[in-house]
PDB file of N, CA and C in Angstrom:
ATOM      1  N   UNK A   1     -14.586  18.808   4.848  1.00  0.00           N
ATOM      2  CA  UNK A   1     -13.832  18.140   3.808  1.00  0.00           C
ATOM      3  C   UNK A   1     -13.271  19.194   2.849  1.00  0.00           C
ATOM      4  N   UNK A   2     -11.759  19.076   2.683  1.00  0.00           N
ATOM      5  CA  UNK A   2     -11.557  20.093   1.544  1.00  0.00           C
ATOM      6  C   UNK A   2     -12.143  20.083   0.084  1.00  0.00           C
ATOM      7  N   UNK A   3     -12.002  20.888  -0.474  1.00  0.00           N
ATOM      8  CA  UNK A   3     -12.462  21.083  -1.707  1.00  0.00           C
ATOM      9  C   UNK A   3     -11.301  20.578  -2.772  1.00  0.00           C
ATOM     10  N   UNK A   4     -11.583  20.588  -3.807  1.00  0.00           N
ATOM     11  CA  UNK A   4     -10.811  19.789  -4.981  1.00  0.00           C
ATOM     12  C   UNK A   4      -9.715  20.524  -5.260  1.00  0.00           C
ATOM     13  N   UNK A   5      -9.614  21.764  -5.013  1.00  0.00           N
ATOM     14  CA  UNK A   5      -8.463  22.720  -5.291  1.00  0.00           C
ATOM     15  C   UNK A   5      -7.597  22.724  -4.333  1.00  0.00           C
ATOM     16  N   UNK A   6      -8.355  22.542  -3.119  1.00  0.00           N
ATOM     17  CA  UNK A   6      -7.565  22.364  -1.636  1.00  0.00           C
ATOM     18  C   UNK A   6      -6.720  20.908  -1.406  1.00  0.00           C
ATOM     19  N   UNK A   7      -7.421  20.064  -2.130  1.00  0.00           N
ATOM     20  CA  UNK A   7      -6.518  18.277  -1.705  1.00  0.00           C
ATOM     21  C   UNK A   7      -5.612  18.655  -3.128  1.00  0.00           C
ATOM     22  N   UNK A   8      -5.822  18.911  -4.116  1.00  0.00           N
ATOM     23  CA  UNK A   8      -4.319  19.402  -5.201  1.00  0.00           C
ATOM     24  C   UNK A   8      -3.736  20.392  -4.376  1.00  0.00           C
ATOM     25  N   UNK A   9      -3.636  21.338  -4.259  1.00  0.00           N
ATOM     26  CA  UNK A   9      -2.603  21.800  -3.526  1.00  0.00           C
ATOM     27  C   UNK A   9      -2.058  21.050  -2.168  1.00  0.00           C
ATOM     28  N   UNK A  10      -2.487  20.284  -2.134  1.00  0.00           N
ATOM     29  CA  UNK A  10      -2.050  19.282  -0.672  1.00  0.00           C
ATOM     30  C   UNK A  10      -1.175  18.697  -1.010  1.00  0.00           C
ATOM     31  N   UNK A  11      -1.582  17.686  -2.527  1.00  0.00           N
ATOM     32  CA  UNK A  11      -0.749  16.955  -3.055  1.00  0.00           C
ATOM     33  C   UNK A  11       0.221  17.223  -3.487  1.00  0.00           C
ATOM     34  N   UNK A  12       0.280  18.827  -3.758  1.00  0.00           N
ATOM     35  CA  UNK A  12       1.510  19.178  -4.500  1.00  0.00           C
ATOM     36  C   UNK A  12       2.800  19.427  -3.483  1.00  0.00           C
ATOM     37  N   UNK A  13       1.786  19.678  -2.372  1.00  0.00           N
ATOM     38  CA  UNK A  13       2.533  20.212  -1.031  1.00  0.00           C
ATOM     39  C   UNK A  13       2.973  19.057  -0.178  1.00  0.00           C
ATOM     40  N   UNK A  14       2.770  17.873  -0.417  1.00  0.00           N
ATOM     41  CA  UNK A  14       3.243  16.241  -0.607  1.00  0.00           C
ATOM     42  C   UNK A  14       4.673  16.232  -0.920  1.00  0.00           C
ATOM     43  N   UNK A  15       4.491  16.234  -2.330  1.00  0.00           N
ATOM     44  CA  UNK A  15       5.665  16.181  -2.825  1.00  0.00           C
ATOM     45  C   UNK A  15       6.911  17.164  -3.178  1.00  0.00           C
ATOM     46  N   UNK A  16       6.069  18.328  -2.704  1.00  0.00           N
ATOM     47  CA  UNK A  16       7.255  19.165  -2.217  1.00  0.00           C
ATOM     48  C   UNK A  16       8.193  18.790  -1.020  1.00  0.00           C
ATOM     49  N   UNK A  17       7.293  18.312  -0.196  1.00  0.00           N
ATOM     50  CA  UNK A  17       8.021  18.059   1.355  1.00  0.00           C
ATOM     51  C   UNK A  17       9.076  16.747   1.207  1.00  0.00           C
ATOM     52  N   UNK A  18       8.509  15.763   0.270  1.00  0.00           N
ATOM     53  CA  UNK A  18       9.342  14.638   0.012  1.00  0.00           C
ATOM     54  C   UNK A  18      10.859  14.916  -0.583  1.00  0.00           C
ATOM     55  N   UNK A  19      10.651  16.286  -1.612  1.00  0.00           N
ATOM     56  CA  UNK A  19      11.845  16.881  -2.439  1.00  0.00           C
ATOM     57  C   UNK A  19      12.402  17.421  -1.294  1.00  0.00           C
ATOM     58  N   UNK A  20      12.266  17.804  -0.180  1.00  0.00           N
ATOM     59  CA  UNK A  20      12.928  19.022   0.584  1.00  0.00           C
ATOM     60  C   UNK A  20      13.709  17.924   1.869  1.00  0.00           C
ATOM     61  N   UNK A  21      13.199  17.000   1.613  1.00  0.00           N
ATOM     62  CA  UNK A  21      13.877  15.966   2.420  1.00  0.00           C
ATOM     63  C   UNK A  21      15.258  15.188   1.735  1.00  0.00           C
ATOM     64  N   UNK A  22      14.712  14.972   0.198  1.00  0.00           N
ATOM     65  CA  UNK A  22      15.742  14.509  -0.446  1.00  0.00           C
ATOM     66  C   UNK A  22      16.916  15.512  -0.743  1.00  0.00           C
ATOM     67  N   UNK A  23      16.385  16.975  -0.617  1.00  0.00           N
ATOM     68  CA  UNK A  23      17.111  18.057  -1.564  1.00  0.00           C
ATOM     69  C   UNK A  23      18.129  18.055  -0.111  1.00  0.00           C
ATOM     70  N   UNK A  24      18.055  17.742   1.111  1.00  0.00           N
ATOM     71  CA  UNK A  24      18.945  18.323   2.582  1.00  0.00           C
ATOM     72  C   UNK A  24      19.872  16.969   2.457  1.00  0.00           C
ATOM     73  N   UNK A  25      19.244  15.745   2.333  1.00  0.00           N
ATOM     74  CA  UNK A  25      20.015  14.567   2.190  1.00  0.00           C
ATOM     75  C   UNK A  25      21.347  14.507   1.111  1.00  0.00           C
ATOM     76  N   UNK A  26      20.879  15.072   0.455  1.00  0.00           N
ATOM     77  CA  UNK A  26      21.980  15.326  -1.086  1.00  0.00           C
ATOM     78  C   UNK A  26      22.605  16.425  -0.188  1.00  0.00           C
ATOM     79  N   UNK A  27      22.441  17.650  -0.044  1.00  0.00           N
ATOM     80  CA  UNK A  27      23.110  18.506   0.305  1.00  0.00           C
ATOM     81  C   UNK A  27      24.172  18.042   1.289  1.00  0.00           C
ATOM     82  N   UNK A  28      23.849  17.598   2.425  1.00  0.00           N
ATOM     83  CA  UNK A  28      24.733  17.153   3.216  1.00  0.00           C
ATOM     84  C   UNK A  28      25.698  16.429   2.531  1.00  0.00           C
ATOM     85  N   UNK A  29      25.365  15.258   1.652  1.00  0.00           N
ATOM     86  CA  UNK A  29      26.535  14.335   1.348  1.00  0.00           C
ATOM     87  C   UNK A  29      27.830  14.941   0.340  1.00  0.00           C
ATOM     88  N   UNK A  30      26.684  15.436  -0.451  1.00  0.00           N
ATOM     89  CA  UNK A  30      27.563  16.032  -2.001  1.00  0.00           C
ATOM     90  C   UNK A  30      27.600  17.269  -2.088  1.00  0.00           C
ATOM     91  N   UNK A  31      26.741  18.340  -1.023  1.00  0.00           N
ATOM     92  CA  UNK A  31      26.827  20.141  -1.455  1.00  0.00           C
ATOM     93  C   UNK A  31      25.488  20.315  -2.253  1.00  0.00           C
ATOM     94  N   UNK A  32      25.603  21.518  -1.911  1.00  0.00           N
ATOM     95  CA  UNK A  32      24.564  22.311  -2.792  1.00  0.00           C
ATOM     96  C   UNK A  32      24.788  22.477  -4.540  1.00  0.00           C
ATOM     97  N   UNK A  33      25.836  22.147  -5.127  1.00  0.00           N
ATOM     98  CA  UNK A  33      25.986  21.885  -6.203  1.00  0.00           C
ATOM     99  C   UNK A  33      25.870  20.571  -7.215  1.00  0.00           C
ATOM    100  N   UNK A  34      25.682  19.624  -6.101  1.00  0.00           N
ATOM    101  CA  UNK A  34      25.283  18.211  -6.753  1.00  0.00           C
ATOM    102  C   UNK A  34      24.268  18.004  -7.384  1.00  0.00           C
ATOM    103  N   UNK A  35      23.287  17.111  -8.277  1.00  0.00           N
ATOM    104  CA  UNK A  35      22.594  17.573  -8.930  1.00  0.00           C
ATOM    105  C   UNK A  35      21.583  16.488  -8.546  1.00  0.00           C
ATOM    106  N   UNK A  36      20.605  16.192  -8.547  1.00  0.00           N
ATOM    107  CA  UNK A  36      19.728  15.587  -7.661  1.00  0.00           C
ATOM    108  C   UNK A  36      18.130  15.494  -8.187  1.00  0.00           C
ATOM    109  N   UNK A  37      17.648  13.941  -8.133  1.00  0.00           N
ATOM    110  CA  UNK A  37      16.136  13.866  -9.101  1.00  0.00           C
ATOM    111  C   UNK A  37      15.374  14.008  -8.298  1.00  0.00           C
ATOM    112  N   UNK A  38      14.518  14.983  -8.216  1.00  0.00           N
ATOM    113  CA  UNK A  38      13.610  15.499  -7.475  1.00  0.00           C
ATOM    114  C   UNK A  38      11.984  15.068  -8.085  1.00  0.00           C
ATOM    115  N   UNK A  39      11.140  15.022  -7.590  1.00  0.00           N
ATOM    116  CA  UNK A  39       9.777  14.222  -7.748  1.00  0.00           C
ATOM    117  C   UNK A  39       8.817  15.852  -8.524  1.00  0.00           C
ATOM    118  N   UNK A  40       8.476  15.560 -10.020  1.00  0.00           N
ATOM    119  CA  UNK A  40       7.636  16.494 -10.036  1.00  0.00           C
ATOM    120  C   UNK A  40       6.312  16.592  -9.310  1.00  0.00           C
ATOM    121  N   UNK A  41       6.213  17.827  -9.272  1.00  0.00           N
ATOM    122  CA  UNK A  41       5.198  18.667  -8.003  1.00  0.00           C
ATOM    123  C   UNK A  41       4.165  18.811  -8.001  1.00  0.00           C
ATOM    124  N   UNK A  42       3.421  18.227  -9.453  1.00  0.00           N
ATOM    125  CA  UNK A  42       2.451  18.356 -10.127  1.00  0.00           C
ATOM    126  C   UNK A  42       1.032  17.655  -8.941  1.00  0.00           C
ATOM    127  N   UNK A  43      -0.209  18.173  -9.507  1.00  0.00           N
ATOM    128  CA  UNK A  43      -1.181  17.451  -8.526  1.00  0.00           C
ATOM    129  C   UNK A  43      -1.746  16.216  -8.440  1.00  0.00           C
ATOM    130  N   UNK A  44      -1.176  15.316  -9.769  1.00  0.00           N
ATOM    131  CA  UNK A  44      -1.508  14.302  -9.515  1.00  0.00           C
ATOM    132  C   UNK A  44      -0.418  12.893  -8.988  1.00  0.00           C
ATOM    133  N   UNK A  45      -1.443  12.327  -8.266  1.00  0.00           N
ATOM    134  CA  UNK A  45      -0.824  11.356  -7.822  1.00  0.00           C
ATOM    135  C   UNK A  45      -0.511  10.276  -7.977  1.00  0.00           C
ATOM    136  N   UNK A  46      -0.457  10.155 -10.025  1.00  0.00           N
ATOM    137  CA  UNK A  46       0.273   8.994 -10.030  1.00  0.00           C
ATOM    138  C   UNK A  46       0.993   9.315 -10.646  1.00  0.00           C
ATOM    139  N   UNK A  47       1.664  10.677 -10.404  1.00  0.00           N
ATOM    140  CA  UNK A  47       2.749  10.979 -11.615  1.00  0.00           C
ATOM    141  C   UNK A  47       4.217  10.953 -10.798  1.00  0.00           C
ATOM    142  N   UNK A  48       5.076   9.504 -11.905  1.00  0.00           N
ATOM    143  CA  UNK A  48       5.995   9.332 -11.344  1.00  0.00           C
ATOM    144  C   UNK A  48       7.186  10.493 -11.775  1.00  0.00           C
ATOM    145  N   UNK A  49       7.205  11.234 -12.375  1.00  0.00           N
ATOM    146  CA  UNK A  49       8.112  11.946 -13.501  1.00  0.00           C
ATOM    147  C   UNK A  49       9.117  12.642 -12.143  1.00  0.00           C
ATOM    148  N   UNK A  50      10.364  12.458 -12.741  1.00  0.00           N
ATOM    149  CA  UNK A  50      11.528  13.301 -12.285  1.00  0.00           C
ATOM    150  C   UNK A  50      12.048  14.551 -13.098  1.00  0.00           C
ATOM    151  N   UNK A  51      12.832  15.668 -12.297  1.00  0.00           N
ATOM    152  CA  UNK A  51      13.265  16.631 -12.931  1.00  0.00           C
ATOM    153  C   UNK A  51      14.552  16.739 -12.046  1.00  0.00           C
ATOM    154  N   UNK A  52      15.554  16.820 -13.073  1.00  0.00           N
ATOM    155  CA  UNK A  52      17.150  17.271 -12.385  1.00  0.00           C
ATOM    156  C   UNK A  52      17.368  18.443 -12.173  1.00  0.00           C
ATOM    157  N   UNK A  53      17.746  18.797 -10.384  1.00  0.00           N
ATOM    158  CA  UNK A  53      18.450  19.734 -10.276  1.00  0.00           C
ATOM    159  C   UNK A  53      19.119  20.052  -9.027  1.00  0.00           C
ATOM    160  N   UNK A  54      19.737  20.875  -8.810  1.00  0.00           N
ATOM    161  CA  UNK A  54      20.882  20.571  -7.912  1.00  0.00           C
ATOM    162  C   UNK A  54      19.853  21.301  -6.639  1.00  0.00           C
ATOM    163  N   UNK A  55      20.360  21.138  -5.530  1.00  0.00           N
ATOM    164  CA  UNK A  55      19.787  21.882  -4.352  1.00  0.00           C
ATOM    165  C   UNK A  55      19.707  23.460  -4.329  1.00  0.00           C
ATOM    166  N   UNK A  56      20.633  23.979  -4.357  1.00  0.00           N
ATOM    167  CA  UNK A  56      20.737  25.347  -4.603  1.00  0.00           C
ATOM    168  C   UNK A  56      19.584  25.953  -5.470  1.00  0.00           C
ATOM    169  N   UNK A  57      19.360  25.601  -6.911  1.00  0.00           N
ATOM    170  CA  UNK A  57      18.122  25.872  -7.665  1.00  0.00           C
ATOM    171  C   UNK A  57      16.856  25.344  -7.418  1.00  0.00           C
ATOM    172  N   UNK A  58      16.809  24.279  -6.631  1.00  0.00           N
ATOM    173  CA  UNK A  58      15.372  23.953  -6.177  1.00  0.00           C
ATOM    174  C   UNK A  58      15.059  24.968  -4.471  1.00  0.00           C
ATOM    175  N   UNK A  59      16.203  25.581  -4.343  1.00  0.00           N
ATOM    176  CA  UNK A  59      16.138  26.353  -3.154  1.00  0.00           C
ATOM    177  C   UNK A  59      15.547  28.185  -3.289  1.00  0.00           C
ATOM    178  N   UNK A  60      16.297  27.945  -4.720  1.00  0.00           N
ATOM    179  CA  UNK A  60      16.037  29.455  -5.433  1.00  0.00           C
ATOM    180  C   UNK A  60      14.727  29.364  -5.896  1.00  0.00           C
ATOM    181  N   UNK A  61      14.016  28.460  -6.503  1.00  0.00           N
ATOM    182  CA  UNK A  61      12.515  28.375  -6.861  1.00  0.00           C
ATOM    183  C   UNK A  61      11.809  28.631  -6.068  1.00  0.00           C
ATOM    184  N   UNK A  62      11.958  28.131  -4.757  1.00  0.00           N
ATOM    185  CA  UNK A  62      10.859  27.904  -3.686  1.00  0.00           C
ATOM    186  C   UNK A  62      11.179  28.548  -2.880  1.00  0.00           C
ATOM    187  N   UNK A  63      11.834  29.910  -3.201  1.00  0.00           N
ATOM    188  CA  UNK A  63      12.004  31.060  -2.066  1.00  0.00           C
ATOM    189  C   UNK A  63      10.477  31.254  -1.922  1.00  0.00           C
ATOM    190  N   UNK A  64       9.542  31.579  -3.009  1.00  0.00           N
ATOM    191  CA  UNK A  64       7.806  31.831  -2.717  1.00  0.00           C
ATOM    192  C   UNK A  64       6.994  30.436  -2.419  1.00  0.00           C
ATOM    193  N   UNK A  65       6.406  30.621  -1.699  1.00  0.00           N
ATOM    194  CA  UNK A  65       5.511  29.326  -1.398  1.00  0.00           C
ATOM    195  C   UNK A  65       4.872  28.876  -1.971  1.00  0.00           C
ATOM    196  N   UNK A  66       4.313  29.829  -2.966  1.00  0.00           N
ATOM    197  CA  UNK A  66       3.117  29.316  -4.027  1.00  0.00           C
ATOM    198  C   UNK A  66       3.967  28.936  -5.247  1.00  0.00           C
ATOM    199  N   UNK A  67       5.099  28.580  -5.336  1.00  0.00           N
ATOM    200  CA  UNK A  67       5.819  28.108  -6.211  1.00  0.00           C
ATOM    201  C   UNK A  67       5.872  26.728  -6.245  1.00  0.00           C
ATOM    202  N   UNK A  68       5.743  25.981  -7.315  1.00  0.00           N
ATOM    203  CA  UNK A  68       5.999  24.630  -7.576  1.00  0.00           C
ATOM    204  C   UNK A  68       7.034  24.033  -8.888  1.00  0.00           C
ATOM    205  N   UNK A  69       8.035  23.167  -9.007  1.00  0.00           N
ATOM    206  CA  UNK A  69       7.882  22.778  -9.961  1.00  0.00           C
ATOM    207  C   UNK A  69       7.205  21.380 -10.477  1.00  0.00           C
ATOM    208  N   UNK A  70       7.380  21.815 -11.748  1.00  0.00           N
ATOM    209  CA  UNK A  70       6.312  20.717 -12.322  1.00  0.00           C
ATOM    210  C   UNK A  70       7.252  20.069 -14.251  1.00  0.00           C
ATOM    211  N   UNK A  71       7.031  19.012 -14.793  1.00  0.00           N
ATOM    212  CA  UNK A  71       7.479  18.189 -16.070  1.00  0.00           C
ATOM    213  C   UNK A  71       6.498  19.268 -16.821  1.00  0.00           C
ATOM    214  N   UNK A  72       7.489  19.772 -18.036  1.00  0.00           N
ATOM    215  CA  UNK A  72       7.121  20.559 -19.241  1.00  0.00           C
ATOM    216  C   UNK A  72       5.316  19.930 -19.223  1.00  0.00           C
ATOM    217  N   UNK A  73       4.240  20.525 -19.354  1.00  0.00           N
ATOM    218  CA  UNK A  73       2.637  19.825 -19.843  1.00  0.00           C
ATOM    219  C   UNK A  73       1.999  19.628 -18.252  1.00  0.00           C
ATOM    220  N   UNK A  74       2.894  19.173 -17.525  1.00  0.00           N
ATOM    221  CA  UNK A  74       1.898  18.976 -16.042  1.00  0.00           C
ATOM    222  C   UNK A  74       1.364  19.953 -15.507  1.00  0.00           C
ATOM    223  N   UNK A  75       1.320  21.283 -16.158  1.00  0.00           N
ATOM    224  CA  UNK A  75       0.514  22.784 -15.465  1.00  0.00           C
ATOM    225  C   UNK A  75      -1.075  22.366 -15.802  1.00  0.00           C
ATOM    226  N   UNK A  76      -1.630  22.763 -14.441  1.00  0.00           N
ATOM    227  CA  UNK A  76      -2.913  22.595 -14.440  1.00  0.00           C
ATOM    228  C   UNK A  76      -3.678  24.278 -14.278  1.00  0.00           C
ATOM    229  N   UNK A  77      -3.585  24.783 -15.465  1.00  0.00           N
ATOM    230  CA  UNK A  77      -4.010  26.293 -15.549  1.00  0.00           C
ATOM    231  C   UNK A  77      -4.889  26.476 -14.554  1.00  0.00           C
ATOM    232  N   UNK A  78      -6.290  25.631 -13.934  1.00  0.00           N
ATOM    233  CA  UNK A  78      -7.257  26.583 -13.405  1.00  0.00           C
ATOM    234  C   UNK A  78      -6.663  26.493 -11.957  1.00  0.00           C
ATOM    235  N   UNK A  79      -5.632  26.005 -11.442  1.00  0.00           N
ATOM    236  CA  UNK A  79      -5.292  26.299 -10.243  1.00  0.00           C
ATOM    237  C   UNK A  79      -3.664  26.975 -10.290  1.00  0.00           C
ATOM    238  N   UNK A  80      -2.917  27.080 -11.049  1.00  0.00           N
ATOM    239  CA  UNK A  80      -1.615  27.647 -11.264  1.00  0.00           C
ATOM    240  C   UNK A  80      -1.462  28.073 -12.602  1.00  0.00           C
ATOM    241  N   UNK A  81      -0.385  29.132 -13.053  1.00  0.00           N
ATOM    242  CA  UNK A  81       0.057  29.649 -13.963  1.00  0.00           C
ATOM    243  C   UNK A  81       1.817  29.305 -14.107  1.00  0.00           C
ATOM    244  N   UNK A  82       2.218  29.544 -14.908  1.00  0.00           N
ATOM    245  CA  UNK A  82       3.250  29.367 -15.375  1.00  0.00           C
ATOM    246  C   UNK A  82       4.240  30.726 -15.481  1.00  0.00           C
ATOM    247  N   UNK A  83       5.333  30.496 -14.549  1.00  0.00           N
ATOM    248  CA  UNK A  83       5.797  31.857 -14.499  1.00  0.00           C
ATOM    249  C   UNK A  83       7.439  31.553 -14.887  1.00  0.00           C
ATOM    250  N   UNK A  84       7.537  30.226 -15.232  1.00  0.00           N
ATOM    251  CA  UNK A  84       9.033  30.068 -16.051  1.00  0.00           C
ATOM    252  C   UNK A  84       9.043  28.717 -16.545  1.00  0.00           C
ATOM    253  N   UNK A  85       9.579  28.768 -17.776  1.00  0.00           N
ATOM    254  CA  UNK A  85       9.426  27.578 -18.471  1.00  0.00           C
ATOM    255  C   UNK A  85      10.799  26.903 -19.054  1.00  0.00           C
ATOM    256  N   UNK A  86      12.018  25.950 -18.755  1.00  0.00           N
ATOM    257  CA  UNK A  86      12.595  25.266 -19.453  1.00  0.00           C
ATOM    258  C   UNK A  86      12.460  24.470 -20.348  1.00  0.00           C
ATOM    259  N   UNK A  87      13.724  23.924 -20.700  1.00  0.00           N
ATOM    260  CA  UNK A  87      13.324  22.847 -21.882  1.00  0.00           C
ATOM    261  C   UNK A  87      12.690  21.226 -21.028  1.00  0.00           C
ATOM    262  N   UNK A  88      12.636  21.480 -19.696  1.00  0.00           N
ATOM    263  CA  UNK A  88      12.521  20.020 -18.940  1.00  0.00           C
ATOM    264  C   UNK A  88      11.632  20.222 -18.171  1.00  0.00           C
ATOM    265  N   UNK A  89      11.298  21.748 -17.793  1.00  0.00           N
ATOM    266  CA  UNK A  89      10.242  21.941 -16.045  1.00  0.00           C
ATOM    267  C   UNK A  89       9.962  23.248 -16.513  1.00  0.00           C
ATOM    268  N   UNK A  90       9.152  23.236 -15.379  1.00  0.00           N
ATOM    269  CA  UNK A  90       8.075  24.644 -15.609  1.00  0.00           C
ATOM    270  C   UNK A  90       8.210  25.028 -14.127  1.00  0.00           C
ATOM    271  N   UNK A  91       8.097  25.975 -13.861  1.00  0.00           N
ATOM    272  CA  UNK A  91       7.620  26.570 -12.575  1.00  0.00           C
ATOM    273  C   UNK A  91       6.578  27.475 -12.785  1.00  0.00           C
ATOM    274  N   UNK A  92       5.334  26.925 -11.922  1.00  0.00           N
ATOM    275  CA  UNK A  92       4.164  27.364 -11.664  1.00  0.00           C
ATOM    276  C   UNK A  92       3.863  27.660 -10.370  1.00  0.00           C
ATOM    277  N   UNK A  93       3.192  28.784  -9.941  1.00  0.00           N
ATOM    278  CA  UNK A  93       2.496  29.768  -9.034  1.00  0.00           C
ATOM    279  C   UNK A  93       1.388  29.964  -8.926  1.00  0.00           C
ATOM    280  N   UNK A  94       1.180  28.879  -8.011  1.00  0.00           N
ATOM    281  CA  UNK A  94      -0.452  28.499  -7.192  1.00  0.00           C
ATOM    282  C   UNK A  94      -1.403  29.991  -7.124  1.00  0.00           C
ATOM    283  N   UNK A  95      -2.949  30.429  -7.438  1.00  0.00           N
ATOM    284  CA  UNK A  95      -3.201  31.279  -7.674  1.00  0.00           C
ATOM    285  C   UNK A  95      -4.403  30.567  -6.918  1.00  0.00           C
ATOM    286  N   UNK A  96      -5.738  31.603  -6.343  1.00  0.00           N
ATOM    287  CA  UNK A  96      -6.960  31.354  -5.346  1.00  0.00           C
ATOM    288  C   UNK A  96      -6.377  30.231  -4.760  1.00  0.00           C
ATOM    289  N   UNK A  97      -7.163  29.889  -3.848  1.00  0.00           N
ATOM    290  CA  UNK A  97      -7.444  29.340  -3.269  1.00  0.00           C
ATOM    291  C   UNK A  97      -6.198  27.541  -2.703  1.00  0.00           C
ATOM    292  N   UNK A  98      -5.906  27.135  -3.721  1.00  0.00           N
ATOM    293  CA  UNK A  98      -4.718  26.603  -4.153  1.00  0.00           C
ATOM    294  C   UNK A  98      -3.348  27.399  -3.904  1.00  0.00           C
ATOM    295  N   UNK A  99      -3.397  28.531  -4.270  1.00  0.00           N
ATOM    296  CA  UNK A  99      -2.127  29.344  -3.327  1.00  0.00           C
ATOM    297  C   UNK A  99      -2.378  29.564  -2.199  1.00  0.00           C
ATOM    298  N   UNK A 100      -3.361  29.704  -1.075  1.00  0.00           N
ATOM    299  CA  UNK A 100      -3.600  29.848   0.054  1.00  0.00           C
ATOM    300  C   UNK A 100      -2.989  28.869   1.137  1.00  0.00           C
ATOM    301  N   UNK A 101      -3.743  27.823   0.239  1.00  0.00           N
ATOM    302  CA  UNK A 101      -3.165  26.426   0.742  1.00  0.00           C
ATOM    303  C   UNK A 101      -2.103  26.383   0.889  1.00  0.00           C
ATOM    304  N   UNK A 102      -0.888  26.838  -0.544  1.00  0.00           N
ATOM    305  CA  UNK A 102       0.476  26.186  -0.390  1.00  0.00           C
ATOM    306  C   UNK A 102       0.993  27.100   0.597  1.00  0.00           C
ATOM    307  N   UNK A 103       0.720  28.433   0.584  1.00  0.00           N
ATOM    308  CA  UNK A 103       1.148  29.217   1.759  1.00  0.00           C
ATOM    309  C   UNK A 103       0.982  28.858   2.954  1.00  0.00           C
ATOM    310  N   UNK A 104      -0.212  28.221   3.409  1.00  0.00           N
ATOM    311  CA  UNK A 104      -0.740  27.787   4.942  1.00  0.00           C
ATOM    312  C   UNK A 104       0.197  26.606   5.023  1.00  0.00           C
ATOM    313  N   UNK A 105       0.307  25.693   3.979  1.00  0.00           N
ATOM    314  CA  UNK A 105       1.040  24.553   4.749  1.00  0.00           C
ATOM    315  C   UNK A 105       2.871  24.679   4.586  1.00  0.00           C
ATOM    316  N   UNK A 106       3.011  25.572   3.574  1.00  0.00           N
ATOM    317  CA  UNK A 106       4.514  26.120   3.837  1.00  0.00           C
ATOM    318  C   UNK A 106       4.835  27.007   5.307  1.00  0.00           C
ATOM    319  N   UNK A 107       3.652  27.248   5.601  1.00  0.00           N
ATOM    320  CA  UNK A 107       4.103  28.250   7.308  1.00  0.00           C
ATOM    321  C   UNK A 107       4.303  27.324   8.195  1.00  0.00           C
ATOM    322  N   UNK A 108       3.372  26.408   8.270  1.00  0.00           N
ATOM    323  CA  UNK A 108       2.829  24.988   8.834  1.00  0.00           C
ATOM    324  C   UNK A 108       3.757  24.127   9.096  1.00  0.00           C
TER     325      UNK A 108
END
């Protein structure tokens, strides 16, 4: 059974995959410049919160695997840090064990 750090990074790695489905769907119709509500990435699972952005920049975030974004407050320090912060989203970088994960299931 995974561990508690391992099913959050699962979850986050959830709703990454859901964004990367929506982010190709937009792309195709409207381009990589259209702008598009993507599901924050955060680990829990009842968080409905959206963040706008076009494909291209949700493409540029997640060049690293252990990258997520997440709604300004949804950083959960003991498993990610915060390595850029807007006025709307944060991007955070999965660290132990929780980055392992997002790496294994981004190869995956």
């Amino acid at each position: 059974m995974p561990g508690r750090d391992e099913r959050r990074a699962m979850n986050e790695a959830y709703f990454r995959q859901w964004n990367e489905q929506v982010k190709e769907q937009v792309e195709e119709v409207a381009g990589d410049q259209a702008t598009f509500n993507m599901a924050c990435e955060c680990s829990s699972l009842e968080c409905a919160g959206r963040i706008a952005l076009t494909p291209a920049e949700y493409e540029e975030i997640h060049e690293d695997p252990r990258d997520f974004i997440v709604i300004r407050g949804h950083v959960a320090l003991d498993i990610e840090s915060p390595v850029l912060t807007t006025e709307t989203f944060e991007v955070v970088r999965k660290h132990g064990r929780a980055g392992e994960v997002a790496e294994e299931l981004a190869d995956g």
